[in-house]
N, C-alpha and C. Protein backbone atom coordinates (compact mmCIF):
# COMPACT_ATOMS: atom_id res chain seq x y z
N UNK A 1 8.92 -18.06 -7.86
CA UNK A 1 8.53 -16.72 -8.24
C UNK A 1 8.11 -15.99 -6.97
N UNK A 2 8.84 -14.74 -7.18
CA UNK A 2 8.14 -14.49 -6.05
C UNK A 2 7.68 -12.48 -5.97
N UNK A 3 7.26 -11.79 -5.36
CA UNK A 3 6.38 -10.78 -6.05
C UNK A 3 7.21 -9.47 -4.38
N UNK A 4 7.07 -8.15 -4.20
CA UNK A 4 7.88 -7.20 -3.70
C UNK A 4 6.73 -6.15 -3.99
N UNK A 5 6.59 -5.34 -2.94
CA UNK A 5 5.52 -4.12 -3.02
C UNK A 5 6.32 -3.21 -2.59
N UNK A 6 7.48 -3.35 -1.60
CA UNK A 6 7.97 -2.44 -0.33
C UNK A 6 9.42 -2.02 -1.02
N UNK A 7 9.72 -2.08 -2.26
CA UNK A 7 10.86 -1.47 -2.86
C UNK A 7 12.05 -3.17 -2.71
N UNK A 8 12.18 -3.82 -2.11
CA UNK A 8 12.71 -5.20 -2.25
C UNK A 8 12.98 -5.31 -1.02
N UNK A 9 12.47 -4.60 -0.35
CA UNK A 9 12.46 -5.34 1.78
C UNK A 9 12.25 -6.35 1.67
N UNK A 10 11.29 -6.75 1.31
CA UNK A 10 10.37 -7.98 1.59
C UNK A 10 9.69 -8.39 0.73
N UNK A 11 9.58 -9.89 0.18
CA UNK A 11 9.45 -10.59 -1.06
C UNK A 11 8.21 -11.77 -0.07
N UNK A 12 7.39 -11.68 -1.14
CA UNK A 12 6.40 -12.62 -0.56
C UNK A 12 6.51 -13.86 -2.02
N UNK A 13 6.11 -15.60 -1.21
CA UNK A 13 6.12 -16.55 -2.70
C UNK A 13 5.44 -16.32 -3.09
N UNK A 14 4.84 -15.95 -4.49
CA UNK A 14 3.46 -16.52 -5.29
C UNK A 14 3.08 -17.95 -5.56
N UNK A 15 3.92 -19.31 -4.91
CA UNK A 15 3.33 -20.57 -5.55
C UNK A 15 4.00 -21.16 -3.96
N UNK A 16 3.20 -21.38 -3.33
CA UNK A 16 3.89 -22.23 -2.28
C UNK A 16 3.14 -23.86 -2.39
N UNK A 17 3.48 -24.71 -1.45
CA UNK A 17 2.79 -26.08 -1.93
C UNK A 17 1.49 -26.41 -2.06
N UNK A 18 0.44 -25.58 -1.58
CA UNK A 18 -1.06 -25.78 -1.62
C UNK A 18 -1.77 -24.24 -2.24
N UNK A 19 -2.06 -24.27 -3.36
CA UNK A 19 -2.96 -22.93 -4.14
C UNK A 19 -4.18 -23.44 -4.46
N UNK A 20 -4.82 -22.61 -5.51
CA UNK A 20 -6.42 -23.19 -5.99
C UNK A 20 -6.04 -22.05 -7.52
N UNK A 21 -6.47 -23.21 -8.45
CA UNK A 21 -6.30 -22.27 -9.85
C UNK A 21 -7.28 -23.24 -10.53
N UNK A 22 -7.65 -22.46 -11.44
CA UNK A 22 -8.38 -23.24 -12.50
C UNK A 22 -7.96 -23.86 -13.67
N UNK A 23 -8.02 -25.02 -13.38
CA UNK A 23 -7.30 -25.69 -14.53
C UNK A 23 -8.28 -26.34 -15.55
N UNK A 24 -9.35 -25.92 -15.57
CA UNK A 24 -10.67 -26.87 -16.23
C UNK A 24 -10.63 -26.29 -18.12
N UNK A 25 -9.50 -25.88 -18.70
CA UNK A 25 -9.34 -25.40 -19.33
C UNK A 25 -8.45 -26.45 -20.34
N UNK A 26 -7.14 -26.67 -18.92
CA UNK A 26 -6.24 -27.52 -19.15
C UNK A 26 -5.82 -28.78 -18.03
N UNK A 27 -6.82 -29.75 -18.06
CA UNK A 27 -7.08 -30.54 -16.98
C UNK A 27 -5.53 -31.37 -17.13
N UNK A 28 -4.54 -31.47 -18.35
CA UNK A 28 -3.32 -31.67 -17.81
C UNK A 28 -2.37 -31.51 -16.84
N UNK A 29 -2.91 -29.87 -16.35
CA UNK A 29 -2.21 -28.84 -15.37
C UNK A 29 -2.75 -29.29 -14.20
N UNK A 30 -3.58 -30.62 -13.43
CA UNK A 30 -3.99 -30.70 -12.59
C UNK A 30 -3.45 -30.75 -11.32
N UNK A 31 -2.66 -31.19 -12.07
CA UNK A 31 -1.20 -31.97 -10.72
C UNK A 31 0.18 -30.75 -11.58
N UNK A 32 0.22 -29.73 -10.70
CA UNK A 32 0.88 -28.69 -11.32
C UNK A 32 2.77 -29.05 -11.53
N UNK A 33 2.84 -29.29 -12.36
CA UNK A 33 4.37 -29.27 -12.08
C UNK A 33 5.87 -28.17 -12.90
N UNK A 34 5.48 -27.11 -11.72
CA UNK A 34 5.84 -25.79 -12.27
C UNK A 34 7.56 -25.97 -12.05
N UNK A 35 8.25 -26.67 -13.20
CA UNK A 35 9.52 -26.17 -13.57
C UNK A 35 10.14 -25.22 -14.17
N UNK A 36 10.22 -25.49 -15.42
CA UNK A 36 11.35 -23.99 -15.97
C UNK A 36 10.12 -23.13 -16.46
N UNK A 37 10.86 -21.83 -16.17
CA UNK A 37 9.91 -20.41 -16.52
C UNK A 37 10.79 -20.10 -17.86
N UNK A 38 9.73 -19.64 -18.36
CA UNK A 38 10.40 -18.67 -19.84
C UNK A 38 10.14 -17.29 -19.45
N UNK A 39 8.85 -16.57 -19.20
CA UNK A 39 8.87 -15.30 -19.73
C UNK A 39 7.73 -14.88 -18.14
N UNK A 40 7.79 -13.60 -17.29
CA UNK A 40 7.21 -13.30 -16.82
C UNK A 40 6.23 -11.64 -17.42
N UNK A 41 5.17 -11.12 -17.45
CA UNK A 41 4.47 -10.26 -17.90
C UNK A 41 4.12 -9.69 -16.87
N UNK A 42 4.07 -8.54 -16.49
CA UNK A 42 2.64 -7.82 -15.47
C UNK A 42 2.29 -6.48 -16.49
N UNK A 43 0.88 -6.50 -16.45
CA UNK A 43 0.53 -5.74 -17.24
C UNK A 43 0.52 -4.07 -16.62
N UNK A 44 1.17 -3.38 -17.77
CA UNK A 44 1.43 -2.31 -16.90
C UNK A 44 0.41 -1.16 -16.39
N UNK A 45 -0.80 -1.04 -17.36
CA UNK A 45 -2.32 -0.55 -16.50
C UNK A 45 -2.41 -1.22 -15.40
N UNK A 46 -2.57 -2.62 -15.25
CA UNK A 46 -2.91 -3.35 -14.43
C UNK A 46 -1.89 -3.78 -13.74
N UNK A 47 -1.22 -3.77 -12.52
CA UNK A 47 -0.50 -4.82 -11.49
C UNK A 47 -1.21 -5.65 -11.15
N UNK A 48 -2.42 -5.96 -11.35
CA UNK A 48 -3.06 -7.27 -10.85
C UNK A 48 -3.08 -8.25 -11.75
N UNK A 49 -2.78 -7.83 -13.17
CA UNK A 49 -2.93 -8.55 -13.93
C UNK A 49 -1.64 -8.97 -14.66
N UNK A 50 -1.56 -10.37 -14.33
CA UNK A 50 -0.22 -10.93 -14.54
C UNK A 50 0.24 -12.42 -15.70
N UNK A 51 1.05 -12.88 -16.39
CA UNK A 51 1.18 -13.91 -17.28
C UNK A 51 2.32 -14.19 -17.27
N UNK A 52 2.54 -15.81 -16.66
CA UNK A 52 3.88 -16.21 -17.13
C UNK A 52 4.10 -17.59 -17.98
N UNK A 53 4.99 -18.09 -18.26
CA UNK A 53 5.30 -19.07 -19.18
C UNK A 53 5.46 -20.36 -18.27
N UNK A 54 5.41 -21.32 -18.86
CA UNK A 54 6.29 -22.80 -18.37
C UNK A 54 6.34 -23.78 -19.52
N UNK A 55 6.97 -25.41 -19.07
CA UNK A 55 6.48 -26.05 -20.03
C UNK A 55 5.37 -26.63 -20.46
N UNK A 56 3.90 -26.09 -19.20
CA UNK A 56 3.15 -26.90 -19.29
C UNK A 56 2.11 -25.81 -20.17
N UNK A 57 2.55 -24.58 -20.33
CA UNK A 57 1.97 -23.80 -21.00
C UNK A 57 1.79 -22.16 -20.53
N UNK A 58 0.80 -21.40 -20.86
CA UNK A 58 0.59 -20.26 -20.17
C UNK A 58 -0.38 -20.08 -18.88
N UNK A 59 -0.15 -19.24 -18.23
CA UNK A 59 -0.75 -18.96 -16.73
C UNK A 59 -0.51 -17.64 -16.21
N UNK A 60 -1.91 -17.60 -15.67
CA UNK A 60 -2.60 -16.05 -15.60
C UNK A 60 -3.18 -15.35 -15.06
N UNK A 61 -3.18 -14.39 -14.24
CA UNK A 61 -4.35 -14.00 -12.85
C UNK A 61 -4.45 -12.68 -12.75
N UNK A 62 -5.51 -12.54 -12.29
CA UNK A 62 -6.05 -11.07 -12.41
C UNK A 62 -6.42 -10.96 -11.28
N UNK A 63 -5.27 -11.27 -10.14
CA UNK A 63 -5.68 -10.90 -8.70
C UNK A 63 -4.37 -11.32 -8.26
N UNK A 64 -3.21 -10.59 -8.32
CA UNK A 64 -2.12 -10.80 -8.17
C UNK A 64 -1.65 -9.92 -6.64
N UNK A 65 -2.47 -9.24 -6.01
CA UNK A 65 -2.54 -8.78 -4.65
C UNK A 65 -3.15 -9.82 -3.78
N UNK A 66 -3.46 -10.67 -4.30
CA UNK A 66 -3.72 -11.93 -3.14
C UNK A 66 -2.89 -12.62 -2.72
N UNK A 67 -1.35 -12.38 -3.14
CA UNK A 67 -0.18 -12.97 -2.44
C UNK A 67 -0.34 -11.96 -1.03
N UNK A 68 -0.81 -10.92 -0.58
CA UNK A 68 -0.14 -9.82 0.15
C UNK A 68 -1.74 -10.00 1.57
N UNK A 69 -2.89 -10.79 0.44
CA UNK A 69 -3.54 -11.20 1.61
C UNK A 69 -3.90 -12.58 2.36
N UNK A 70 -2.76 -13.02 1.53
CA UNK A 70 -3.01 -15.05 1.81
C UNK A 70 -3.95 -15.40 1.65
N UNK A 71 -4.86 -14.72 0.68
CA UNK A 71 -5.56 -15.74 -0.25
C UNK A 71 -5.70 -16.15 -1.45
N UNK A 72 -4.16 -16.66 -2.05
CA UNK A 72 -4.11 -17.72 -3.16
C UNK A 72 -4.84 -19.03 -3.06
């Protein structure tokens, strides 16, 4: 996945090999193993606020401009 501010110049990843998320919700998700996507959301009041699908369930952040400051 990956996220575009500059019209599609330039694409930054949102999931590279080392993040920090909270999984204390769903301590299955510990050891993340993000394969197939179903559905991506960004909420349209909000660009920060974002939801996508997998098989391990739903996932969600409300700081989706932290790809643009490297701190995921």
């Amino acid at each position: 996945m990956f996220r575009t501010v500059d019209g599609s110049k330039n694409w930054k990843p949102i999931f590279k090999t080392r993040y920090a998320y909270d999984y204390s919700k769903a301590p299955y998700t510990k050891v993340p193993l993000l394969h197939w996507m179903f559905d991506i959301e960004i909420d349209p009041v909000d660009a920060e606020d974002a939801m996508f699908t997998t098989g391990l369930g739903g996932w969600e952040t409300f700081n989706l401009s932290a790809v643009e400051r490297g701190d995921r």
